[in-house]
Structure formats: structure tokens, C-alpha cells
PDB file of N, CA and C in Angstrom:
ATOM      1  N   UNK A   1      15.505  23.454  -5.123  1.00  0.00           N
ATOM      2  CA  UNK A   1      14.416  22.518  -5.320  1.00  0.00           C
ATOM      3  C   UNK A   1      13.478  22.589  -4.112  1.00  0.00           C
ATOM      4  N   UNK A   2      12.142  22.931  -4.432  1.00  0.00           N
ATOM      5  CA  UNK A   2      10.984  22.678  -2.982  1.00  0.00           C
ATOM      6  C   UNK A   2      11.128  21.307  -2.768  1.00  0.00           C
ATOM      7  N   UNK A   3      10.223  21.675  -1.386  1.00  0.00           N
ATOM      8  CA  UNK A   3      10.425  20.165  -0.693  1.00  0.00           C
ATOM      9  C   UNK A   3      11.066  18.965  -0.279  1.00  0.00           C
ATOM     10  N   UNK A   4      12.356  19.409  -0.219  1.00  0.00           N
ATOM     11  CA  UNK A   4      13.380  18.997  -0.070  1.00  0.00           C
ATOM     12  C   UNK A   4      13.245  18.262   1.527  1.00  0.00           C
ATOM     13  N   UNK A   5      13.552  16.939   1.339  1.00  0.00           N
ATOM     14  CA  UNK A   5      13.724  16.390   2.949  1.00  0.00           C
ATOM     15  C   UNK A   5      15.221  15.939   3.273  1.00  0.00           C
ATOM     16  N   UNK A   6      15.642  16.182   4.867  1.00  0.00           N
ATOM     17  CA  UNK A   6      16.060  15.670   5.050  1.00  0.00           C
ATOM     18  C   UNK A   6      16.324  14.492   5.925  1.00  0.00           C
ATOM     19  N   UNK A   7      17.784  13.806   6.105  1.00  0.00           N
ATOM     20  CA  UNK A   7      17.816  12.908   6.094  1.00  0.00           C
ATOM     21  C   UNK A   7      17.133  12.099   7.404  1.00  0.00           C
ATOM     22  N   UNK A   8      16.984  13.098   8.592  1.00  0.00           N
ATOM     23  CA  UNK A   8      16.981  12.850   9.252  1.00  0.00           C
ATOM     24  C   UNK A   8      15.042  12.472   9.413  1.00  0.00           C
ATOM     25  N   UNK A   9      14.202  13.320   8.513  1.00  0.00           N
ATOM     26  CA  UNK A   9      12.906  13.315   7.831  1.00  0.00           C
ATOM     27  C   UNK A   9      12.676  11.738   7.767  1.00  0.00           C
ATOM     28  N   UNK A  10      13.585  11.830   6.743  1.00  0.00           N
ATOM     29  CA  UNK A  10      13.512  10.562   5.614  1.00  0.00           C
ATOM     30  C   UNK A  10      13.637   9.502   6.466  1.00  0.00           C
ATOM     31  N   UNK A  11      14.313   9.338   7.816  1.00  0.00           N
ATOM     32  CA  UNK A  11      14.303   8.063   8.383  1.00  0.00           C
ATOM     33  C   UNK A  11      13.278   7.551   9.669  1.00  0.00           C
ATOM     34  N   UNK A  12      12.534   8.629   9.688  1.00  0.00           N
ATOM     35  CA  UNK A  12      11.237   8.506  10.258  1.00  0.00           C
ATOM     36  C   UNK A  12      10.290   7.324   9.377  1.00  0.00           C
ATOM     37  N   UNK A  13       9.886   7.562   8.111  1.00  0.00           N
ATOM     38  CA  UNK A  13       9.413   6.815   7.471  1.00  0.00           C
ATOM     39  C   UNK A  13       9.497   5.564   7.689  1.00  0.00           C
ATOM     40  N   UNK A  14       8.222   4.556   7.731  1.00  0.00           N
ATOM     41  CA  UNK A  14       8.560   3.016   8.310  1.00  0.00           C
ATOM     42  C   UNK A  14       8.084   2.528   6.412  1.00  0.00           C
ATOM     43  N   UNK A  15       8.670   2.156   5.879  1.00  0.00           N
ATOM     44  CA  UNK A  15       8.031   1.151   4.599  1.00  0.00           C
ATOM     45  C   UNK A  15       8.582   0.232   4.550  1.00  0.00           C
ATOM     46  N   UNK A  16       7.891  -0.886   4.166  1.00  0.00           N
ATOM     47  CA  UNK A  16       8.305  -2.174   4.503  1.00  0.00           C
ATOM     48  C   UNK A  16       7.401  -2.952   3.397  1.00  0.00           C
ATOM     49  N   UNK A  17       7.789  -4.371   3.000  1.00  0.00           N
ATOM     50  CA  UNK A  17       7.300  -5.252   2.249  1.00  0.00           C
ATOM     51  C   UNK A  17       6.025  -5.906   3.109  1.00  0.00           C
ATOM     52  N   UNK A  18       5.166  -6.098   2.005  1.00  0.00           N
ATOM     53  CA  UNK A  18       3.863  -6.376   2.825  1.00  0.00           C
ATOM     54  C   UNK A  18       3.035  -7.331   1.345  1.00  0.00           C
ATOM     55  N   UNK A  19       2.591  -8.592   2.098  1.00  0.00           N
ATOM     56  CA  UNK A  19       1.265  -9.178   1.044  1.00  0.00           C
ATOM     57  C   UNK A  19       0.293  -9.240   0.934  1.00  0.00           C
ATOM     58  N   UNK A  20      -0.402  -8.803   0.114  1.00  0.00           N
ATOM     59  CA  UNK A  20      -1.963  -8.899   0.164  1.00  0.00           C
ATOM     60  C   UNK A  20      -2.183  -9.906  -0.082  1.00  0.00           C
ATOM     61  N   UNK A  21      -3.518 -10.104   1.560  1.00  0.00           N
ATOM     62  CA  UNK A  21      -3.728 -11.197   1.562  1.00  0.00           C
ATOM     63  C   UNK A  21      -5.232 -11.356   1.181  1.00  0.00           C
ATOM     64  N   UNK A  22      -5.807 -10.368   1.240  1.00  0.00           N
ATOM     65  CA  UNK A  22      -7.317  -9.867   0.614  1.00  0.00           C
ATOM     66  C   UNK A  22      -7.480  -9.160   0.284  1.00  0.00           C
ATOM     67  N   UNK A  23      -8.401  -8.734  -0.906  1.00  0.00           N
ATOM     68  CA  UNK A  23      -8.690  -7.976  -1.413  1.00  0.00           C
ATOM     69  C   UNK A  23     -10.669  -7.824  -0.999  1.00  0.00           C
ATOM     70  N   UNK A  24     -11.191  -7.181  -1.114  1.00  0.00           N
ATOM     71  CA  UNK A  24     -12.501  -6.519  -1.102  1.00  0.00           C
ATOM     72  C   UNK A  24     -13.035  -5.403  -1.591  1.00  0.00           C
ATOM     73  N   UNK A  25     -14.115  -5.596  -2.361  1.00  0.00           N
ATOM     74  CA  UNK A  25     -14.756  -4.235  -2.889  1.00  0.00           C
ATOM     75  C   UNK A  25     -15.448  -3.245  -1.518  1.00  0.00           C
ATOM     76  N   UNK A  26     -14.990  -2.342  -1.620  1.00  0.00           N
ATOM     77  CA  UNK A  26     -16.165  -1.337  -0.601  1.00  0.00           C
ATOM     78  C   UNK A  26     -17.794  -1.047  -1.096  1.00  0.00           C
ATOM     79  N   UNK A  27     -18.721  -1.022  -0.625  1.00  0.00           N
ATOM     80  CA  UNK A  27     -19.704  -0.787  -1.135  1.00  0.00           C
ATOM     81  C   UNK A  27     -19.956   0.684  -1.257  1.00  0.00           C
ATOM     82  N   UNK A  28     -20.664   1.106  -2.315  1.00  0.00           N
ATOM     83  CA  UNK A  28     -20.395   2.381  -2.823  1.00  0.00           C
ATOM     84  C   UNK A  28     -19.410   3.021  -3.638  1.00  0.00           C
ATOM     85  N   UNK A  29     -18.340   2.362  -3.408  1.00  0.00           N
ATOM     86  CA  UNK A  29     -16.505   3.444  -4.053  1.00  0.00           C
ATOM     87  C   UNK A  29     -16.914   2.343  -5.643  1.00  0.00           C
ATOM     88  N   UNK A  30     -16.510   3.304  -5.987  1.00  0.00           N
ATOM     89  CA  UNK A  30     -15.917   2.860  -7.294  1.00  0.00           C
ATOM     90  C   UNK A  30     -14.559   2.748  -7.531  1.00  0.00           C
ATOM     91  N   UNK A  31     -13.748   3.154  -6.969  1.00  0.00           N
ATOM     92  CA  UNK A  31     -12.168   3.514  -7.137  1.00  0.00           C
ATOM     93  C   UNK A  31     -11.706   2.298  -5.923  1.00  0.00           C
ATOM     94  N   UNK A  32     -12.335   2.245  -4.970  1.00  0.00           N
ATOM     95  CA  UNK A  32     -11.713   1.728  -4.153  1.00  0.00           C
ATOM     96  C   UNK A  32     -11.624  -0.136  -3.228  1.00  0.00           C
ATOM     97  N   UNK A  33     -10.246  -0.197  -3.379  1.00  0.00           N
ATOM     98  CA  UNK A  33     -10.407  -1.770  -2.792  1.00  0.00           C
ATOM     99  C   UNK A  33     -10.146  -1.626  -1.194  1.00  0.00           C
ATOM    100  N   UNK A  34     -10.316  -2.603  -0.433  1.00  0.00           N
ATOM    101  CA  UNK A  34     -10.098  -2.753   0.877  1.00  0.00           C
ATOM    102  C   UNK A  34      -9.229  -4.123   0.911  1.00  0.00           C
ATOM    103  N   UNK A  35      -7.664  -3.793   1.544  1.00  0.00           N
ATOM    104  CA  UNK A  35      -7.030  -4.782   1.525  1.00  0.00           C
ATOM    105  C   UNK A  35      -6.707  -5.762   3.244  1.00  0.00           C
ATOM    106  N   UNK A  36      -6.404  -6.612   3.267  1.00  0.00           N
ATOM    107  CA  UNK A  36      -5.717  -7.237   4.314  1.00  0.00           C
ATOM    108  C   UNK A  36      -4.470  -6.861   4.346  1.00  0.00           C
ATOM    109  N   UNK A  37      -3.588  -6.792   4.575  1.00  0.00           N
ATOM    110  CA  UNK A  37      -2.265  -7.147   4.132  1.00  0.00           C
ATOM    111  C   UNK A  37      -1.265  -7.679   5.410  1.00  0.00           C
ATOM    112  N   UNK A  38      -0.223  -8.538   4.942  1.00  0.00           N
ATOM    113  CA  UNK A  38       0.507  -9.107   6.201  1.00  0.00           C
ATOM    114  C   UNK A  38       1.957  -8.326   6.135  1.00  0.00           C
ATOM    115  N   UNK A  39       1.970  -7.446   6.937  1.00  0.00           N
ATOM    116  CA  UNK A  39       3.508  -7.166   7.217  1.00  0.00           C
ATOM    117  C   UNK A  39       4.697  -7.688   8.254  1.00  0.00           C
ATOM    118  N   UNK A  40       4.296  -8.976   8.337  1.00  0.00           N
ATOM    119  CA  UNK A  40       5.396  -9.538   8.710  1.00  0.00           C
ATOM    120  C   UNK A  40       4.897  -9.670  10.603  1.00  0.00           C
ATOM    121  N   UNK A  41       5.718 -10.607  11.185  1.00  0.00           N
ATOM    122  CA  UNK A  41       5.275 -10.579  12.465  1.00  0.00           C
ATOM    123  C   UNK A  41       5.835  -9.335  13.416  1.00  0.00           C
ATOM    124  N   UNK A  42       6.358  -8.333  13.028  1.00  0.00           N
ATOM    125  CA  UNK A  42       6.905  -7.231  14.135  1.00  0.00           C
ATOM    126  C   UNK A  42       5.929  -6.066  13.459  1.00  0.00           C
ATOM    127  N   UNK A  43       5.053  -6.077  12.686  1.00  0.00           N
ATOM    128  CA  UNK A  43       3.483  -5.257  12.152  1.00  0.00           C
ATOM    129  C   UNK A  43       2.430  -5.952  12.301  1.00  0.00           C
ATOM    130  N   UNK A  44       2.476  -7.322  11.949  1.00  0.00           N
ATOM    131  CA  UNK A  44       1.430  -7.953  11.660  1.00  0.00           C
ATOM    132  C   UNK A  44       0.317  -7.462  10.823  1.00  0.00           C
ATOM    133  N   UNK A  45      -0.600  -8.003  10.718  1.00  0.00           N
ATOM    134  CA  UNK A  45      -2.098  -7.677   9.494  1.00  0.00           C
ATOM    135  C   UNK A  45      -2.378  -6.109   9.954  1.00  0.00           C
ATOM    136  N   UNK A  46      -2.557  -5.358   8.516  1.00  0.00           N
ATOM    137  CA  UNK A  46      -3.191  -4.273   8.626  1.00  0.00           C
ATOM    138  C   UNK A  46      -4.354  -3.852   7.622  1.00  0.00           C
ATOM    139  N   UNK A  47      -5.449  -3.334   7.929  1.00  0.00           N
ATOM    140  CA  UNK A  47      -6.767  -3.118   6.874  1.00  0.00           C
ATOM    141  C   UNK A  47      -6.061  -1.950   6.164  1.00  0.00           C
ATOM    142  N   UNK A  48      -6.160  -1.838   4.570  1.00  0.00           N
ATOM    143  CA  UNK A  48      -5.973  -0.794   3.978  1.00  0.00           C
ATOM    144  C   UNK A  48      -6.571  -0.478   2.812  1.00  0.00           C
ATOM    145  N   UNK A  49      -7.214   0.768   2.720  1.00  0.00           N
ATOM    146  CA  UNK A  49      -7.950   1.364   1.205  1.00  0.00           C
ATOM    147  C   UNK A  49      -7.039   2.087   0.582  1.00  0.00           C
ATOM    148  N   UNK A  50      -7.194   1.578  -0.706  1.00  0.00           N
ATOM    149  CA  UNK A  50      -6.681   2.388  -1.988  1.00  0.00           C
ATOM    150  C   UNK A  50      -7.494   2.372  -2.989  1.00  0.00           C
ATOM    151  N   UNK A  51      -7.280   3.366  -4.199  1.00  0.00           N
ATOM    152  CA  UNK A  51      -8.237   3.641  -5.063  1.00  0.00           C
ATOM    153  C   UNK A  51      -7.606   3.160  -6.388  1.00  0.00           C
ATOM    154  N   UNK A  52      -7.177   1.610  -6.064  1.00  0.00           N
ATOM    155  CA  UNK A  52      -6.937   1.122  -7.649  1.00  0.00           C
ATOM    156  C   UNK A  52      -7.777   0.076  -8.470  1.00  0.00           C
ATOM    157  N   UNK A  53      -8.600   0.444  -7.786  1.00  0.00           N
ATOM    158  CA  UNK A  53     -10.027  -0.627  -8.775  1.00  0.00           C
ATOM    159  C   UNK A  53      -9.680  -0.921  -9.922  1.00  0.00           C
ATOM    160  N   UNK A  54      -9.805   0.969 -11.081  1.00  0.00           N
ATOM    161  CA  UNK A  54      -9.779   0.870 -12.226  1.00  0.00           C
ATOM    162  C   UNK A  54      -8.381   0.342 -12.716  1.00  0.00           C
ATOM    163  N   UNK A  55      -7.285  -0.262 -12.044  1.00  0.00           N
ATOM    164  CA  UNK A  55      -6.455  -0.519 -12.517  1.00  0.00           C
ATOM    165  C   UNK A  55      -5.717  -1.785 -12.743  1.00  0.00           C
ATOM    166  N   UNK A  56      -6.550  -2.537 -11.697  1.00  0.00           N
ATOM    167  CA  UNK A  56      -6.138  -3.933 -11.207  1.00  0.00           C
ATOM    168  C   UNK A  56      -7.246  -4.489 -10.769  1.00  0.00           C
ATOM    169  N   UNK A  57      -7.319  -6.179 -11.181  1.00  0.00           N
ATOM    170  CA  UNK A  57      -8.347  -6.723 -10.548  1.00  0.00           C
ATOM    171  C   UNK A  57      -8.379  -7.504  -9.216  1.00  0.00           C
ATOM    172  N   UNK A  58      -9.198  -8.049  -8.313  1.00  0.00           N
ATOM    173  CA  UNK A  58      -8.952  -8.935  -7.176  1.00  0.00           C
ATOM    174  C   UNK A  58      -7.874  -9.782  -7.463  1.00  0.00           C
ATOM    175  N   UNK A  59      -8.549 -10.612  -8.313  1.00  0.00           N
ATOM    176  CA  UNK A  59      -7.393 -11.904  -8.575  1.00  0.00           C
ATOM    177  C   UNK A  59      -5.841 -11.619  -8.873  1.00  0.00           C
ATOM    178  N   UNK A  60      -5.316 -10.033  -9.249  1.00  0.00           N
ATOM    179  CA  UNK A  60      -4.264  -9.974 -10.072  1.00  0.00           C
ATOM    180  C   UNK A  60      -3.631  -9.393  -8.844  1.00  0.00           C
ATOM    181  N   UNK A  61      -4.309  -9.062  -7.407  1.00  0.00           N
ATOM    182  CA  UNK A  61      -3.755  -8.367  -6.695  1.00  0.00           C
ATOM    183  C   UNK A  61      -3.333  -9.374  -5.044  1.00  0.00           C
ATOM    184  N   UNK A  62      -4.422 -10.188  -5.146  1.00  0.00           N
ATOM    185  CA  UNK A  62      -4.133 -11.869  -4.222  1.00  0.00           C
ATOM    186  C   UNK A  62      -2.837 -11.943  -4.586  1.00  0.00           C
ATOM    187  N   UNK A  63      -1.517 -11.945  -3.385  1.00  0.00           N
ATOM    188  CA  UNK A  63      -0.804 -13.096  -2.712  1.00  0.00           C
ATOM    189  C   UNK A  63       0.322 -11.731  -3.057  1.00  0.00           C
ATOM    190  N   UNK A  64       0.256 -10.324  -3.981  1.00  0.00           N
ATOM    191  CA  UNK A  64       1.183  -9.483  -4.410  1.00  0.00           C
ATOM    192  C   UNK A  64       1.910  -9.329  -3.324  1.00  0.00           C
ATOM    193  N   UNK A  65       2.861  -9.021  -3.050  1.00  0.00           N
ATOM    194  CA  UNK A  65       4.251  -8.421  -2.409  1.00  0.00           C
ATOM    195  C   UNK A  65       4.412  -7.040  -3.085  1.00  0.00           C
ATOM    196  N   UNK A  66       3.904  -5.971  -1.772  1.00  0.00           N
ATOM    197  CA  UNK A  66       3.993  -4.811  -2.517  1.00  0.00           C
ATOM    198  C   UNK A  66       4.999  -3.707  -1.338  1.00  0.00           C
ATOM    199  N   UNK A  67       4.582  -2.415  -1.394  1.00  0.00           N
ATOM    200  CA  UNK A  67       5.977  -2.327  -0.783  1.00  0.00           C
ATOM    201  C   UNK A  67       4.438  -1.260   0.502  1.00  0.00           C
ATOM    202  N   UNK A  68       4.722  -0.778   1.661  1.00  0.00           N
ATOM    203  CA  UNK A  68       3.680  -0.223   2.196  1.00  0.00           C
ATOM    204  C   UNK A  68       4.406   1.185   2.923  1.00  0.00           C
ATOM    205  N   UNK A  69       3.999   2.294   3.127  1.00  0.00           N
ATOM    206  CA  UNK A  69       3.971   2.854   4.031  1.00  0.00           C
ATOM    207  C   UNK A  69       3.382   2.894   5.217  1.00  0.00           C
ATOM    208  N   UNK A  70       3.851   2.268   6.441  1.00  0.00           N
ATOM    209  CA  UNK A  70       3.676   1.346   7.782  1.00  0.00           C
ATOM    210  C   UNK A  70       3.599   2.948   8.204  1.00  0.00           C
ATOM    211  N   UNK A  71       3.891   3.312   9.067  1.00  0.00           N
ATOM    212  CA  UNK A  71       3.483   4.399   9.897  1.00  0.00           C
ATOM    213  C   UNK A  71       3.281   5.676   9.511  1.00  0.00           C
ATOM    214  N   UNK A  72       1.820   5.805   8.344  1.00  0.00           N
ATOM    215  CA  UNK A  72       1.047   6.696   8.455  1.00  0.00           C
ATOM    216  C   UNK A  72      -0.119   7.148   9.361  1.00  0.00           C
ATOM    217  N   UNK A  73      -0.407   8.075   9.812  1.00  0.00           N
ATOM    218  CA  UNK A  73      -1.423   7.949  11.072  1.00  0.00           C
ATOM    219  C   UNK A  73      -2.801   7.765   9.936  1.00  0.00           C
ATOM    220  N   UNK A  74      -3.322   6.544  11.242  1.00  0.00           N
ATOM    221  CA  UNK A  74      -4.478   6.044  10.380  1.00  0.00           C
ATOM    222  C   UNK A  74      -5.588   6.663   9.550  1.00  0.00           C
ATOM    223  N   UNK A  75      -6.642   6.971   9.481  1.00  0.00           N
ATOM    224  CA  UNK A  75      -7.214   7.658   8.037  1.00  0.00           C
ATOM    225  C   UNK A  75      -8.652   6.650   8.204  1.00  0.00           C
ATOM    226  N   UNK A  76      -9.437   7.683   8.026  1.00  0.00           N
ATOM    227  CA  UNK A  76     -10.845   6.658   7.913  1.00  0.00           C
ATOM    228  C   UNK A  76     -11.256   7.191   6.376  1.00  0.00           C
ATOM    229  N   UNK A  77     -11.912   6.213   5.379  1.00  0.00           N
ATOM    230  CA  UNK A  77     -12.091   6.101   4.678  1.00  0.00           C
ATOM    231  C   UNK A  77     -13.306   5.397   3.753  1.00  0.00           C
ATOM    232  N   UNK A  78     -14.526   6.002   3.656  1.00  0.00           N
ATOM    233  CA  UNK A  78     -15.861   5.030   3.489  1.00  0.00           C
ATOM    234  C   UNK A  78     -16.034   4.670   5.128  1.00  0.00           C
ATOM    235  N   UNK A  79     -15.845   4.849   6.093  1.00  0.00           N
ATOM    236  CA  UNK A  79     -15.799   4.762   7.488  1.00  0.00           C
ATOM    237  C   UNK A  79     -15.073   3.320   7.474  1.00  0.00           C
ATOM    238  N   UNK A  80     -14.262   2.967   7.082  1.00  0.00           N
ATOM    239  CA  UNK A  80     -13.026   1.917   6.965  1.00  0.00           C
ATOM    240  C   UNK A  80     -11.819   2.573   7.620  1.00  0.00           C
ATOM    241  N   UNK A  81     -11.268   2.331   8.894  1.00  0.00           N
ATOM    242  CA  UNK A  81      -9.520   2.737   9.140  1.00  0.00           C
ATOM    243  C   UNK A  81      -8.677   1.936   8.239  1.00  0.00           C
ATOM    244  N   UNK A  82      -8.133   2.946   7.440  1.00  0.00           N
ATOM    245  CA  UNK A  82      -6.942   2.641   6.433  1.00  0.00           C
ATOM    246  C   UNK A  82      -6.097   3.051   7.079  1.00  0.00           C
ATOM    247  N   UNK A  83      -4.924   1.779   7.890  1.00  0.00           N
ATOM    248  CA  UNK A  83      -3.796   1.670   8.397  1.00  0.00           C
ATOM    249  C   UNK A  83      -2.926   1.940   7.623  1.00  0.00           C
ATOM    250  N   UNK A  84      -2.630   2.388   6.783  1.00  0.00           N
ATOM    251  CA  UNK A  84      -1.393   2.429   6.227  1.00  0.00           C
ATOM    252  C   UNK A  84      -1.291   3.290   4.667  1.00  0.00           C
ATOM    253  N   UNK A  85      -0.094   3.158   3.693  1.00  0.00           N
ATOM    254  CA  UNK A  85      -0.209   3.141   2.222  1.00  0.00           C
ATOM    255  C   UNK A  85      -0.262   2.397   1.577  1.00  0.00           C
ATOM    256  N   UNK A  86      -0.647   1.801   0.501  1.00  0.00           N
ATOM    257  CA  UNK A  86       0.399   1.663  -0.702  1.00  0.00           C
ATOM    258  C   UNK A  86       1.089   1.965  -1.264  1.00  0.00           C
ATOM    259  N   UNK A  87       2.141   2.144  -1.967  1.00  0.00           N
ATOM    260  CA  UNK A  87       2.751   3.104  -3.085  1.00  0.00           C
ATOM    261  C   UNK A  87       2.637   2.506  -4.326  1.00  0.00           C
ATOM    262  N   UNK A  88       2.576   3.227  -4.589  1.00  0.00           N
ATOM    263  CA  UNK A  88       2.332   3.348  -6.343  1.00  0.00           C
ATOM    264  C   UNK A  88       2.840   4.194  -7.252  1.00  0.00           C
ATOM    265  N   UNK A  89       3.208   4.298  -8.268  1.00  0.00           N
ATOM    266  CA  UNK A  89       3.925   5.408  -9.504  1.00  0.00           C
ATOM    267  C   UNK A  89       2.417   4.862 -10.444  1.00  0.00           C
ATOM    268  N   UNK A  90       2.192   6.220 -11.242  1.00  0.00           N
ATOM    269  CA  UNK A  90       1.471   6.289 -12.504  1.00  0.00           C
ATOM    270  C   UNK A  90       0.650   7.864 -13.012  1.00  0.00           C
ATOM    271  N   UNK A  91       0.129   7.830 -13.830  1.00  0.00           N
ATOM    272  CA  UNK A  91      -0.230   9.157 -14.227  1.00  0.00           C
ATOM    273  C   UNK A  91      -1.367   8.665 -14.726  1.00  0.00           C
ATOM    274  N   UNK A  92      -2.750   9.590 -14.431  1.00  0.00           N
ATOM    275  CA  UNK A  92      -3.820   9.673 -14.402  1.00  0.00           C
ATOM    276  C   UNK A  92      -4.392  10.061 -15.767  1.00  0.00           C
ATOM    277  N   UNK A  93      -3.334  10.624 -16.526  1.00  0.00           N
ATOM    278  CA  UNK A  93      -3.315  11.208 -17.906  1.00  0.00           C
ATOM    279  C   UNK A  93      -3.084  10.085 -18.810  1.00  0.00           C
ATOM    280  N   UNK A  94      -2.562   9.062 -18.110  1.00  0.00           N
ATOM    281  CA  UNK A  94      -2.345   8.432 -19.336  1.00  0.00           C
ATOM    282  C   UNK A  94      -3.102   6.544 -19.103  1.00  0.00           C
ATOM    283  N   UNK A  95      -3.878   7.069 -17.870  1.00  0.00           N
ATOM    284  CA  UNK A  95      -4.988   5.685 -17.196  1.00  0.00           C
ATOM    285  C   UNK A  95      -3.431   4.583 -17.079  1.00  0.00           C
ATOM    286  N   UNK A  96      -2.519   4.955 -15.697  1.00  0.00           N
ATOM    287  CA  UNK A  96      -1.546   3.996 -15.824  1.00  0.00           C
ATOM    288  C   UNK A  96      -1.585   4.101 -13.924  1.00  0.00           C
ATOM    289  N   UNK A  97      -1.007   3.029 -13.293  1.00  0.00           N
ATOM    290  CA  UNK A  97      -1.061   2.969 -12.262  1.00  0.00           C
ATOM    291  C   UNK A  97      -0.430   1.734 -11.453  1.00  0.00           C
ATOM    292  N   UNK A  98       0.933   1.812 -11.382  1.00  0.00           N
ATOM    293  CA  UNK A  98       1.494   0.427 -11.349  1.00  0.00           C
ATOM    294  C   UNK A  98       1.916   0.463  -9.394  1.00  0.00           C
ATOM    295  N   UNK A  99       1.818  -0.742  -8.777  1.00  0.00           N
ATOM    296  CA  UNK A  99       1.935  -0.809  -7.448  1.00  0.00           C
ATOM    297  C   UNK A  99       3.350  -0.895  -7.209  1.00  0.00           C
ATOM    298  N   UNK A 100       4.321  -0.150  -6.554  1.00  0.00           N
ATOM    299  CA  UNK A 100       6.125  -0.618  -6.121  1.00  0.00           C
ATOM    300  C   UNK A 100       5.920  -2.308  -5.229  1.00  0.00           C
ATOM    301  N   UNK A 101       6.807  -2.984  -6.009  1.00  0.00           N
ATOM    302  CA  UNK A 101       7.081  -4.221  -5.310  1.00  0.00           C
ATOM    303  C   UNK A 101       8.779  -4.746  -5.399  1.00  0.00           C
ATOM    304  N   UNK A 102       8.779  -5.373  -4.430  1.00  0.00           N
ATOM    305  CA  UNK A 102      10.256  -6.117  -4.517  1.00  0.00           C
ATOM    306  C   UNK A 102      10.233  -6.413  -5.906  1.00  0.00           C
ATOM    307  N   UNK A 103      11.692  -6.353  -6.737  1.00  0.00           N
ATOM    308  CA  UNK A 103      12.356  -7.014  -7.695  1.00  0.00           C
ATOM    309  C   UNK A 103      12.348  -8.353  -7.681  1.00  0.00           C
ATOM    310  N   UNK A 104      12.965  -8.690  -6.553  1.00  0.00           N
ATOM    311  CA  UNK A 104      12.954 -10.268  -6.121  1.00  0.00           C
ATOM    312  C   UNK A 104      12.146 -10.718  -4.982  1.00  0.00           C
ATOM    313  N   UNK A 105      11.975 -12.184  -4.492  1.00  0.00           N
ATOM    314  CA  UNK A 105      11.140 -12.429  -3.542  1.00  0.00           C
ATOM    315  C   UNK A 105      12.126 -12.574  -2.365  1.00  0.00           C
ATOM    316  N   UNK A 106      11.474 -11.220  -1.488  1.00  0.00           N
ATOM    317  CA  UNK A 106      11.922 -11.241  -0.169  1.00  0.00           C
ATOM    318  C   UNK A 106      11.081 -11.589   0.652  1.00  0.00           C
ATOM    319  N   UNK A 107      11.828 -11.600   2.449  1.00  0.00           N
ATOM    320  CA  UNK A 107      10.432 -12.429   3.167  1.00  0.00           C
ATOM    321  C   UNK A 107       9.407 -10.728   3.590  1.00  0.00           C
ATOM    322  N   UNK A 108       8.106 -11.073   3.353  1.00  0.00           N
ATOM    323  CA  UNK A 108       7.382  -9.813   4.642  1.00  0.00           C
ATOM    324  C   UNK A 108       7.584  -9.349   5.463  1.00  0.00           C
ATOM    325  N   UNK A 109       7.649  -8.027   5.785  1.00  0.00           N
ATOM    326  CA  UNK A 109       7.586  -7.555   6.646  1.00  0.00           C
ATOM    327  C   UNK A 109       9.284  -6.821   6.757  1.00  0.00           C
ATOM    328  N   UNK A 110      10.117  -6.942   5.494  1.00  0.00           N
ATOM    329  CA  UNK A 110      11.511  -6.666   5.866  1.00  0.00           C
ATOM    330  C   UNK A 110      11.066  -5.044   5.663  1.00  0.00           C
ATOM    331  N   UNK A 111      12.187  -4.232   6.007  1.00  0.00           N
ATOM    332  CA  UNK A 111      11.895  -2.540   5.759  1.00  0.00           C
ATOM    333  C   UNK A 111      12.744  -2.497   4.609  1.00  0.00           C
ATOM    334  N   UNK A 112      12.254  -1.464   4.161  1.00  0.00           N
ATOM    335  CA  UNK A 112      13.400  -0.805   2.782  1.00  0.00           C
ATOM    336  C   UNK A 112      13.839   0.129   3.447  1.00  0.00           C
ATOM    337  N   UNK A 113      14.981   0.785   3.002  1.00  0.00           N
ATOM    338  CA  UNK A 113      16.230   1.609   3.558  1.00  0.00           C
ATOM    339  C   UNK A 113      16.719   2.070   2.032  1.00  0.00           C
TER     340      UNK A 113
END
């Protein structure tokens, strides 16, 4: 199988539970929101762009618990620093695009493992 990581890869990765605490349109993007989000007090608030406009609205995306990739090196974007990820699963083929969130309500800022 390509691309195979290991474990030792894999635990570099920081992702952690995080809430959006704002949402904002960028001016110009069509695809893209500009978020707040709170990861907890050992991250604290980070600005982040993603391109799920067409998939979700402001209101449906206020107060979410989603899951983040915390230590990506930052990324300018519309000249916005996008601190971080989102993750998301969906296929473009079939206009689907759903955000990973806790099952249950945990507190911010915990890591997944």
C-alpha cells in the first residue's frame, strides 16, 4: 500500500477538538469561510479558512465542536493566515462534505489519539 505512515509519523500530528466560535465570509471566495475557533486554553483561539461555503451555512456552523488539525504550518490564504485544518470526509462527485466532530460532548481543546 503507498503512503503508508508510520507510527512514529502519526504521532507528530497535534488534532484536537476545537469550537467555532465565528464564522465569516471572505470577500471575494466563494468557497470560502473564515473561522475563529477555540482550542482550548493550552492552543487557545486560532483564525482558520476552509472552503465549505457550498456546504454549510454560518448559523449551522456557530458553537460546532469539530475536530482540527493544530500543528499545520500556517498557510496564507486570500492574504488571511489559516492556522490550522479542519477535517472533513466527502466527495465532490456527489456535492457531499461533512465536518469530523466528537460523537459525544467533550470539553475543547482535548487531543484525539
Amino acid at each position: 500500500m503507498e503512503g503508508i505512515v508510520n507510527f512514529e509519523d502519526w504521532q507528530k500530528l497535534d488534532l484536537r477538538v476545537g469550537k467555532i466560535l465565528e464564522v465569516e465570509d471572505i470577500e471575494g471566495a466563494d468557497k470560502l469561510y473564515k473561522f475563529k475557533v477555540d482550542l482550548g486554553k493550552e492552543v487557545g483561539e486560532r483564525v482558520i479558512c476552509a472552503g465549505i461555503k457550498e456546504y454549510y451555512s454560518k448559523d449551522d456552523l456557530k458553537g460546532k465542536k469539530i475536530i482540527v488539525f493544530v500543528n499545520l504550518a500556517p498557510r496564507k490564504i486570500r492574504g488571511i493566515e489559516s492556522q490550522g485544518m479542519l477535517l472533513a470526509a466527502g466527495s465532490p462527485q456527489e456535492n457531499l462534505c461533512v465536518l469530523i466532530s466528537p460523537e459525544k460532548d467533550v470539553e475543547t481543546g482535548v487531543a484525539i489519539s
